[in-house]
Protein backbone atom coordinates (compact mmCIF):
# COMPACT_ATOMS: atom_id res chain seq x y z
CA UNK A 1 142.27 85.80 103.49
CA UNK A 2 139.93 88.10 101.39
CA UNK A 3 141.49 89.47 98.31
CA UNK A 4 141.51 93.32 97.57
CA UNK A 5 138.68 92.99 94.54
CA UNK A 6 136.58 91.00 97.47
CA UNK A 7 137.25 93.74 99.73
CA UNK A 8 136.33 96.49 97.02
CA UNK A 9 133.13 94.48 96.03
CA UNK A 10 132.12 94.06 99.69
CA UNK A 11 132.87 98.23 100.08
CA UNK A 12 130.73 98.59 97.22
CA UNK A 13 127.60 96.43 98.01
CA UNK A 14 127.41 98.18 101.46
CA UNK A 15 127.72 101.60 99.88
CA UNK A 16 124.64 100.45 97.37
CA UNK A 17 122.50 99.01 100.20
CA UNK A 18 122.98 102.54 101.95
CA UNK A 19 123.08 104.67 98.73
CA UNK A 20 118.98 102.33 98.59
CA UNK A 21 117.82 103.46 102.42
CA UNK A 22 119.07 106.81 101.70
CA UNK A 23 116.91 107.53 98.28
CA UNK A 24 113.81 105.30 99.77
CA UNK A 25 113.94 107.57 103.04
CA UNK A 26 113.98 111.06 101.05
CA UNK A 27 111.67 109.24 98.56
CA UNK A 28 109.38 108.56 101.62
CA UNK A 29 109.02 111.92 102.82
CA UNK A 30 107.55 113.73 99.64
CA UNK A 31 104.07 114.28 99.63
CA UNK A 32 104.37 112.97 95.29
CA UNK A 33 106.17 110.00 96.20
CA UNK A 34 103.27 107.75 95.18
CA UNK A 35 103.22 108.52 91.64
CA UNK A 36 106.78 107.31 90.90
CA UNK A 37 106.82 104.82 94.01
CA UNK A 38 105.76 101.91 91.09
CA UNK A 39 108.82 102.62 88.89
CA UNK A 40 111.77 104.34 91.14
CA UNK A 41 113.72 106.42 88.28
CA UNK A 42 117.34 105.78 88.03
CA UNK A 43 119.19 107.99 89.61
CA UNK A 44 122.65 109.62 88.43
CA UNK A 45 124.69 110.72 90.98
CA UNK A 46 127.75 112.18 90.16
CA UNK A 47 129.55 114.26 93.35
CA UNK A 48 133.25 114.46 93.90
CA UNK A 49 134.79 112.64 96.92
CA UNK A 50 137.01 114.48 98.71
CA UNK A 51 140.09 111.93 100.40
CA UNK A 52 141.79 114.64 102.31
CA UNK A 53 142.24 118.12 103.27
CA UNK A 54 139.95 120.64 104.51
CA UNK A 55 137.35 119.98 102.17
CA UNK A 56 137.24 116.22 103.37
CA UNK A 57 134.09 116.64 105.12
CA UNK A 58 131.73 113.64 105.07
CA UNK A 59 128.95 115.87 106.94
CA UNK A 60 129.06 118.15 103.62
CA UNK A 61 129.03 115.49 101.72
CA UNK A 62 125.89 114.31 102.94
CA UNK A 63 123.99 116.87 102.72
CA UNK A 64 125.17 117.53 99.19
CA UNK A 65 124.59 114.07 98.48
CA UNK A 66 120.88 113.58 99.81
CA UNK A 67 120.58 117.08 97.95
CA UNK A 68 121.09 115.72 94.66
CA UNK A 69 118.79 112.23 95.23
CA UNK A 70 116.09 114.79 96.50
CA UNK A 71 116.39 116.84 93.31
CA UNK A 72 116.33 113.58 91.17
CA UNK A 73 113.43 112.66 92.96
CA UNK A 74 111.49 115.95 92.66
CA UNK A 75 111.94 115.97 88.56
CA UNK A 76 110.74 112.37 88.79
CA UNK A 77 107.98 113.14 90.55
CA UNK A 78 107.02 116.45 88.47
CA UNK A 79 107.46 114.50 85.22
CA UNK A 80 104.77 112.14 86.15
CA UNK A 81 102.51 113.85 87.70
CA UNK A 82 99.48 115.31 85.76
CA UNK A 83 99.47 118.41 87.90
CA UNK A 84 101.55 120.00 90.87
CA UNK A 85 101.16 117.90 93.73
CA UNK A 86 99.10 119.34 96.26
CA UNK A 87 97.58 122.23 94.29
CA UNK A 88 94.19 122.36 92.18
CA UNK A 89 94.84 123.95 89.35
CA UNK A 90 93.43 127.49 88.60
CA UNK A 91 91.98 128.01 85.36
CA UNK A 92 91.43 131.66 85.90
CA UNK A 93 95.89 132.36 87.09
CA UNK A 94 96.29 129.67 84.62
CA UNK A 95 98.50 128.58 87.64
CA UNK A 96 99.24 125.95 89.76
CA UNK A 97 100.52 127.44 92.64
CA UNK A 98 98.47 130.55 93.03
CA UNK A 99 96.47 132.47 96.05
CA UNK A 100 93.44 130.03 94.78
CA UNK A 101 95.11 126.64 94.82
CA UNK A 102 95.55 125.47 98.25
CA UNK A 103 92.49 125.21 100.94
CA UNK A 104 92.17 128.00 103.13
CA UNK A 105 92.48 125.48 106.14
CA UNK A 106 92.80 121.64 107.21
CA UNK A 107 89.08 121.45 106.78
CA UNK A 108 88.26 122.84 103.42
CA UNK A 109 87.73 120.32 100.17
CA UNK A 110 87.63 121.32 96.59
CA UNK A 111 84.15 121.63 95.13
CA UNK A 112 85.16 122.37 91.67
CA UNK A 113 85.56 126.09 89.46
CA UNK A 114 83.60 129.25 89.55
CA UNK A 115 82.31 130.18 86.07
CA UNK A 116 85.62 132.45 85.70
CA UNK A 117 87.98 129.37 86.62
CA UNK A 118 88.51 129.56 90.32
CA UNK A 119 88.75 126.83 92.36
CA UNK A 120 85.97 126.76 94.99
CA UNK A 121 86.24 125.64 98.89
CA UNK A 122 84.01 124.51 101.82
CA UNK A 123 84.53 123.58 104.91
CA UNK A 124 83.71 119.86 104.88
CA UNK A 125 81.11 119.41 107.92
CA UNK A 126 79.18 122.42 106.34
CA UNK A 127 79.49 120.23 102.60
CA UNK A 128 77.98 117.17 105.14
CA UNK A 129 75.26 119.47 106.11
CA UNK A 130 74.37 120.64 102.93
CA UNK A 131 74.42 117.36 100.99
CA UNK A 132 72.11 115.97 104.03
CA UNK A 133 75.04 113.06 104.45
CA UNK A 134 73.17 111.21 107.33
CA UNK A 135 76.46 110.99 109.18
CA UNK A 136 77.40 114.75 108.85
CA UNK A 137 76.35 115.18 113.16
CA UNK A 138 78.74 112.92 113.99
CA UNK A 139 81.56 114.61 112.46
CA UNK A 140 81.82 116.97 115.91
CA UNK A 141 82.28 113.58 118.00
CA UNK A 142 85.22 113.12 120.07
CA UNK A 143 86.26 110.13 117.70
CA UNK A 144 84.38 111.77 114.41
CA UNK A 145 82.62 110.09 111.57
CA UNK A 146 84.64 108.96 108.37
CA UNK A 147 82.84 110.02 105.34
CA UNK A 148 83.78 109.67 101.50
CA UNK A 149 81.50 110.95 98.88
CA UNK A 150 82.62 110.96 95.12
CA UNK A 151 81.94 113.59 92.43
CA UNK A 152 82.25 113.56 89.09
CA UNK A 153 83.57 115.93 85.93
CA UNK A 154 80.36 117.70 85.12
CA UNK A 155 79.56 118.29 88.89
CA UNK A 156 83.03 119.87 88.84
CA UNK A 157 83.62 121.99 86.12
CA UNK A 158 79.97 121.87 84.65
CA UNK A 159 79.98 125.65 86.16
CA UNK A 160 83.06 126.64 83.93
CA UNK A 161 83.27 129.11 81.18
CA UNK A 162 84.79 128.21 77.75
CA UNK A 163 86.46 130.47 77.29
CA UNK A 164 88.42 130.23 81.03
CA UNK A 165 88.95 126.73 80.26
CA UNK A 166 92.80 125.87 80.10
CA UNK A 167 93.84 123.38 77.45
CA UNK A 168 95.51 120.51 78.59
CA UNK A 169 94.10 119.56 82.20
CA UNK A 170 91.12 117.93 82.32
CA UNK A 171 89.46 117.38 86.25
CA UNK A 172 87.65 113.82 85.56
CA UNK A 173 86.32 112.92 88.99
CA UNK A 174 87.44 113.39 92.31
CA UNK A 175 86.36 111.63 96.38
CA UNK A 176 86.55 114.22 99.14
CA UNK A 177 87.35 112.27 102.36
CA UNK A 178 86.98 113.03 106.35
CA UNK A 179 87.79 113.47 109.35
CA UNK A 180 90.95 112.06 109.44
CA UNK A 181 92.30 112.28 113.01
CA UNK A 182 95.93 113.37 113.81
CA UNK A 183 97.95 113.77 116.58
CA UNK A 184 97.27 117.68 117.82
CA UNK A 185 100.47 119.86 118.72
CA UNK A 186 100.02 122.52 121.40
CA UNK A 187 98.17 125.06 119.91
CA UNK A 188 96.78 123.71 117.03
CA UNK A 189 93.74 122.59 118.05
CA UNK A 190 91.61 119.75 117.57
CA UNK A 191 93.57 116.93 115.32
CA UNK A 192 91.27 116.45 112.24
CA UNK A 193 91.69 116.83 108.03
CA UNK A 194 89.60 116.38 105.21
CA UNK A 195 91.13 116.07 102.36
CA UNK A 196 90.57 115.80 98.29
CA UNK A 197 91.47 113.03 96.01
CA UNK A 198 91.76 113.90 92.31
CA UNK A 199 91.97 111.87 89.45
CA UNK A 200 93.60 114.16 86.84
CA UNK A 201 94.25 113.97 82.68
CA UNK A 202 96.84 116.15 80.80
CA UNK A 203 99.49 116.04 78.08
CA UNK A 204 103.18 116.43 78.20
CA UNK A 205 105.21 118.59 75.15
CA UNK A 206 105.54 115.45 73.01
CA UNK A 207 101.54 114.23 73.40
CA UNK A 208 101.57 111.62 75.63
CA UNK A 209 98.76 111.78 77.92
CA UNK A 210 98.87 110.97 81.58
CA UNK A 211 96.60 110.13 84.38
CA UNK A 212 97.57 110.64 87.89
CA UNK A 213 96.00 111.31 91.53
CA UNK A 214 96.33 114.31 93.35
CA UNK A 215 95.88 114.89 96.93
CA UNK A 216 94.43 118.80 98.45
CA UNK A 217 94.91 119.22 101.93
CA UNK A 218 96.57 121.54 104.42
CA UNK A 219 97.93 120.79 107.89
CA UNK A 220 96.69 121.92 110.84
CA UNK A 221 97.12 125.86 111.15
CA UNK A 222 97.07 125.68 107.48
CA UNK A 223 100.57 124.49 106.83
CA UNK A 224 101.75 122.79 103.75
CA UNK A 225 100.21 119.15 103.59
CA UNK A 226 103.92 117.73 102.88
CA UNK A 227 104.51 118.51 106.88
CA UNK A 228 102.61 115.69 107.88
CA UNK A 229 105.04 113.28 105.49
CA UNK A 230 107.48 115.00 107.84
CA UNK A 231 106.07 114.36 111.29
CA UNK A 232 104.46 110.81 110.37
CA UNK A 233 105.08 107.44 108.82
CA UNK A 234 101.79 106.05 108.83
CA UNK A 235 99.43 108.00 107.27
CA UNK A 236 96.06 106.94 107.00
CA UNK A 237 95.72 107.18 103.57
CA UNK A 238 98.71 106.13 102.25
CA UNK A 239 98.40 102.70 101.36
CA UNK A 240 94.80 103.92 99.82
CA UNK A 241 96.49 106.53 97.94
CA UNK A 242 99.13 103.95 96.42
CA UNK A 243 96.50 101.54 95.00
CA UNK A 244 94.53 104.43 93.61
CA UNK A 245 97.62 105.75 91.76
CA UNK A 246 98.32 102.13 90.37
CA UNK A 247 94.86 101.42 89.49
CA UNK A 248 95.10 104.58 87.20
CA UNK A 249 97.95 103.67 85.60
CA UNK A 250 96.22 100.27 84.28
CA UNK A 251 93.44 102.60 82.54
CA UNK A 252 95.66 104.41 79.86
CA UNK A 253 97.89 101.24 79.48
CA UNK A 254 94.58 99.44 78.81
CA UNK A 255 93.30 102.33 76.48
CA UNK A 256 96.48 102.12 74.28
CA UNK A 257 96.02 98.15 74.05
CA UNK A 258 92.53 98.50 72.80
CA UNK A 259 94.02 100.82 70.46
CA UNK A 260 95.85 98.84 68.59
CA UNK A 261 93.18 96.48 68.55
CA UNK A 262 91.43 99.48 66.42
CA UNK A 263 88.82 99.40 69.57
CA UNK A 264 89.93 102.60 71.67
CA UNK A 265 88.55 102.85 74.85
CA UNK A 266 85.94 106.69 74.34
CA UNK A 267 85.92 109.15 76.72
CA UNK A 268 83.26 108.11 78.80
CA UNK A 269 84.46 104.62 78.73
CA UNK A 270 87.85 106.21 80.31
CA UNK A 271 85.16 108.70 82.80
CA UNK A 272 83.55 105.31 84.27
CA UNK A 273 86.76 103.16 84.28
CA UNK A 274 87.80 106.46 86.81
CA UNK A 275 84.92 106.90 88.48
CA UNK A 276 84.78 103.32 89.61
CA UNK A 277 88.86 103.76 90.60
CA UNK A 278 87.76 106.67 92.99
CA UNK A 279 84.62 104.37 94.25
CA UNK A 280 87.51 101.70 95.12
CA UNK A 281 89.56 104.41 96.71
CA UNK A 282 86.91 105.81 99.02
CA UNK A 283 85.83 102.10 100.03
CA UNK A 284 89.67 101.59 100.92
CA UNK A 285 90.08 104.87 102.83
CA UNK A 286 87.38 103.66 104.91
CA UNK A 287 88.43 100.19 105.43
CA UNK A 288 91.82 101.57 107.10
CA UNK A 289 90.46 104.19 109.06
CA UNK A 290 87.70 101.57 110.56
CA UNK A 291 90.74 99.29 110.56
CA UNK A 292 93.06 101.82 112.57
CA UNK A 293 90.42 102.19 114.98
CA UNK A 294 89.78 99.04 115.83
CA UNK A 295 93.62 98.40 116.39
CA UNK A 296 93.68 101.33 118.66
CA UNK A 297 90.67 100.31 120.90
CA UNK A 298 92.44 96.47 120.99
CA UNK A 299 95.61 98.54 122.26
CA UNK A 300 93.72 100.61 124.77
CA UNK A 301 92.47 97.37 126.23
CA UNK A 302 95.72 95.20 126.06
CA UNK A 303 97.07 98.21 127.84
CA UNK A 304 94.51 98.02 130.31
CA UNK A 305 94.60 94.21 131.03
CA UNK A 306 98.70 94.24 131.17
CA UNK A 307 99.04 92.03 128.05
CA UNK A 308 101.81 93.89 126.70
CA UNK A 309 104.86 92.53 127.73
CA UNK A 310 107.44 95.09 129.56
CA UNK A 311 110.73 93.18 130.23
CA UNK A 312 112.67 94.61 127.23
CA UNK A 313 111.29 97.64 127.40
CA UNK A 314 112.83 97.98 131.41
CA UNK A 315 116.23 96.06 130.04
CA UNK A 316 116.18 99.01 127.19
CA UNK A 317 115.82 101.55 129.89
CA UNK A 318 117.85 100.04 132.09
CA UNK A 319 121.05 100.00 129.37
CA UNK A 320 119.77 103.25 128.03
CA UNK A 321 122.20 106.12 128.31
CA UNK A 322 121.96 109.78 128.20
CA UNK A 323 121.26 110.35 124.93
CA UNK A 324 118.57 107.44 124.63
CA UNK A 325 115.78 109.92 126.64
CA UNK A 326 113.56 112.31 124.56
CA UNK A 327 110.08 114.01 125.00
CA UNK A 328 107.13 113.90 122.20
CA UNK A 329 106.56 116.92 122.30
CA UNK A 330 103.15 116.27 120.86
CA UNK A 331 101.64 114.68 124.28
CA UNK A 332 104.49 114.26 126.30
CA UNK A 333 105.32 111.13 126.53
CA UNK A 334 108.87 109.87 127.31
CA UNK A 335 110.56 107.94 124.58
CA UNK A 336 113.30 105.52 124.98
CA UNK A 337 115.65 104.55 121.98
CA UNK A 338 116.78 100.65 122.68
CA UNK A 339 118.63 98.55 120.61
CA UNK A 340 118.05 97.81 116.95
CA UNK A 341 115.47 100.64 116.29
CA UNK A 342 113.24 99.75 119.29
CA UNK A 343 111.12 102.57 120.50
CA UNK A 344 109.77 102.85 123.78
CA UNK A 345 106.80 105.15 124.65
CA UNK A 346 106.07 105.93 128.23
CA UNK A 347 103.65 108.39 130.29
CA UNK A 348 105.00 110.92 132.25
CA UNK A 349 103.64 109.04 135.33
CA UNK A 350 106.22 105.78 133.99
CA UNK A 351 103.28 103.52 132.22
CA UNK A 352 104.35 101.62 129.11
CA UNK A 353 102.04 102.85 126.27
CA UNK A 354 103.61 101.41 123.38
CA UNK A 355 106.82 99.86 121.98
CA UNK A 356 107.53 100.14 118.02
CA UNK A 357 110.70 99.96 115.91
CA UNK A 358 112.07 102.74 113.82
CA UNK A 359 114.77 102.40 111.63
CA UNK A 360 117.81 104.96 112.14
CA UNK A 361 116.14 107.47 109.41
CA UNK A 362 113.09 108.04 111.23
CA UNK A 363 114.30 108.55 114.26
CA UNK A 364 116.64 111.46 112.60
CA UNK A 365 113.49 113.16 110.73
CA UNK A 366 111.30 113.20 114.14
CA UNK A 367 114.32 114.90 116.09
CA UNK A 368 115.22 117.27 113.01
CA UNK A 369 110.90 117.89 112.64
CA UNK A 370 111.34 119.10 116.52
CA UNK A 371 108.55 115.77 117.12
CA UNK A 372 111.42 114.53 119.87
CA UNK A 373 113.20 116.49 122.04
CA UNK A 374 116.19 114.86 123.72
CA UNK A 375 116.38 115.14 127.58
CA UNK A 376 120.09 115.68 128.83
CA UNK A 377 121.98 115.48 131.57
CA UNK A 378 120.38 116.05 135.05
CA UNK A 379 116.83 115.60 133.10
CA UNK A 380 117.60 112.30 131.32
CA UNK A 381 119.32 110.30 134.89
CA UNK A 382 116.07 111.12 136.89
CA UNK A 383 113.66 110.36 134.08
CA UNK A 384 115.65 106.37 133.50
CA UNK A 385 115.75 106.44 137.87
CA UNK A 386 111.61 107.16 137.67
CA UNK A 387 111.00 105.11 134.91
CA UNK A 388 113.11 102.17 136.93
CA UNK A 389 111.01 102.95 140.27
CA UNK A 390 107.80 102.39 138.41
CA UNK A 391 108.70 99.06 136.79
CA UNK A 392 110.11 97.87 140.64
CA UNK A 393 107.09 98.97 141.86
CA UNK A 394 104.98 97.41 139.36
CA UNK A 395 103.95 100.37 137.84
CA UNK A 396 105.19 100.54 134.33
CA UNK A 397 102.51 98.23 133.02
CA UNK A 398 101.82 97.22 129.05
């Protein structure tokens, strides 16, 4: 027979295994999450618990609770990063988060400061075009070209006035990356970002000096760049991104240890460590793009030859109930939620295109994000009856 304190402990480890999924969901979701993603803070969480009465409500709970662990994770993230996420900083506002900061749309990349401080934008084909890329034509193709191309601080900020030069940022080399190709919503056009990748110096109060990457984008329709953390989990640059933010951290660490050693590391030792940092993060940007897209032509043809197998995927729709049936309301497709997180994906017309797992939390964020629209009811029976006609017909293929 278990004992109370075994009972208590076992209450406890399963409410600090879920108290984990919870912080690494919110965690990631935020555009920043990166830059602490190497050294999760601590988090204190201190809420009442209601036992009884009207204010026992575990639904406010939660939201108070994931509340605080988002808040905690936001003043993590500001206190590491070297800048505000997302936002070049304006030297003429003296601002972060001014009418100059963000890119006027999806396709714009930062090409450093006017002489009075301003961030300047292009649109990145007509960069292509101008720099003479040899690739920049193939940009308009239905599956585009990826470029990278790396600048450094005096291309930058070589334009920039003393005397509108803020102290305490310092721009040291950035790689301006495209097309990355999305998955298009109704009415937003073609599915395609560039987007900016800055390697940033400044101090905090007490003199420490830090070094972090910051990424400039917008959505499509010019929406904040944190809404595609929201609609997706695997983001083409992500993994990139994650090595470039850890590679940076090695150069001040290193700088500090040579020190001591009464051989610091000079500034333009620092500029070249960076520069080469960037060089490795634009080679690994276009490793995983090439990468994706050779995973997505091997799908196309396993799709095509039937190699996927389908039996779970009818059993799941078979045992499927009502709630189980959504729309993507991306492209339409018919997803079915199985057992254990699996995720079917099927065409209007009943052909398996893909079968995934999602874990409970990502499921929530693409219904809450409007991605998945549940089908009820009268719509839900004859979508599971069509999708079970195809597969007895032979038509719900891999």
């Amino acid at each position: 027979m278990i004992g109370m304190s075994d009972r208590a402990r076992e209450f406890g480890e399963k409410a600090w295994a879920a108290l984990q999924e919870m912080a690494r969901a919110i965690l990631a979701r935020k555009p920043g999450a990166y830059l602490v993603e190497g050294r999760l803070p601590d988090l204190d969480l201190r809420l009442p618990l209601v036992l009884k009465g009207t204010r026992a409500d575990p639904a406010s709970f939660s939201a108070a609770l994931a509340a605080e662990i988002e808040r905690q994770i936001d003043e993590a993230i500001e206190e590491e990063a070297a800048f505000q996420p997302g936002h070049a900083f304006c030297h003429r506002c003296v601002a972060a988060a001014c009418g100059h900061s963000r890119p006027p749309t999806s396709r714009h990349v930062f090409l450093g400061y006017a002489p009075t401080g301003a961030p300047r934008w292009m649109e990145f084909a007509q960069y292509c075009l101008e720099a003479r890329h040899p690739d920049f034509d193939r940009l308009w193709d239905a599956a585009p070209a990826f470029i990278t191309i790396l600048m450094d601080r005096a291309e930058l900020s070589g334009a920039l006035l003393g005397s509108f030069q803020s102290d305490g940022r310092e721009l040291l080399g950035q790689a301006v990356a495209g097309f990355f190709t999305l998955p298009a919503r109704a009415g937003e056009g073609r599915g395609v970002i560039a987007l900016t990748f800055q390697a940033i110096a400044s101090r905090t109060d007490s003199g420490r000096r830090r070094l972090g990457l910051n990424i400039l984008g917008s959505a499509p329709e010019g929406q904040d760049l944190a809404l595609l953390w929201e609609r997706q989990s695997d983001l083409a640059w992500r993994r990139a991104v994650r090595w470039g933010q850890a590679a940076l951290a090695t150069v001040l660490r290193d700088a500090g240890r040579r020190s001591g050693a009464r051989q610091p590391l000079t500034e333009a030792e620092i500029e070249r460590r960076v520069m080469a940092i960037l060089q490795g993060l634009a080679r690994r940007l276009e490793q995983d793009v090439r990468g994706r897209a050779r995973r997505t032509a091997h799908a196309d043809l396993r799709h095509e030859t039937g190699e996927r197998p389908t039996r779970k995927a009818v059993d799941d729709v078979r045992d499927a109930g009502d709630g189980a049936f959504l729309v993507d309301e991306r492209n339409g497709a018919v997803v079915v939620l199985g057992d254990r997180g699996r995720t079917h994906f099927f065409t209007p017309e009943g052909r398996l295109v893909s079968s995934v797992r999602y874990s409970r939390d990502a499921i929530e964020r693409k219904r809450k994000a409007g991605l998945w629209r549940p089908l009820a009811g009268a719509q839900a029976v004859a979508v599971k009856e069509a999708l079970l006609r195809g597969a007895a017909d032979g038509a719900v293929r891999a």
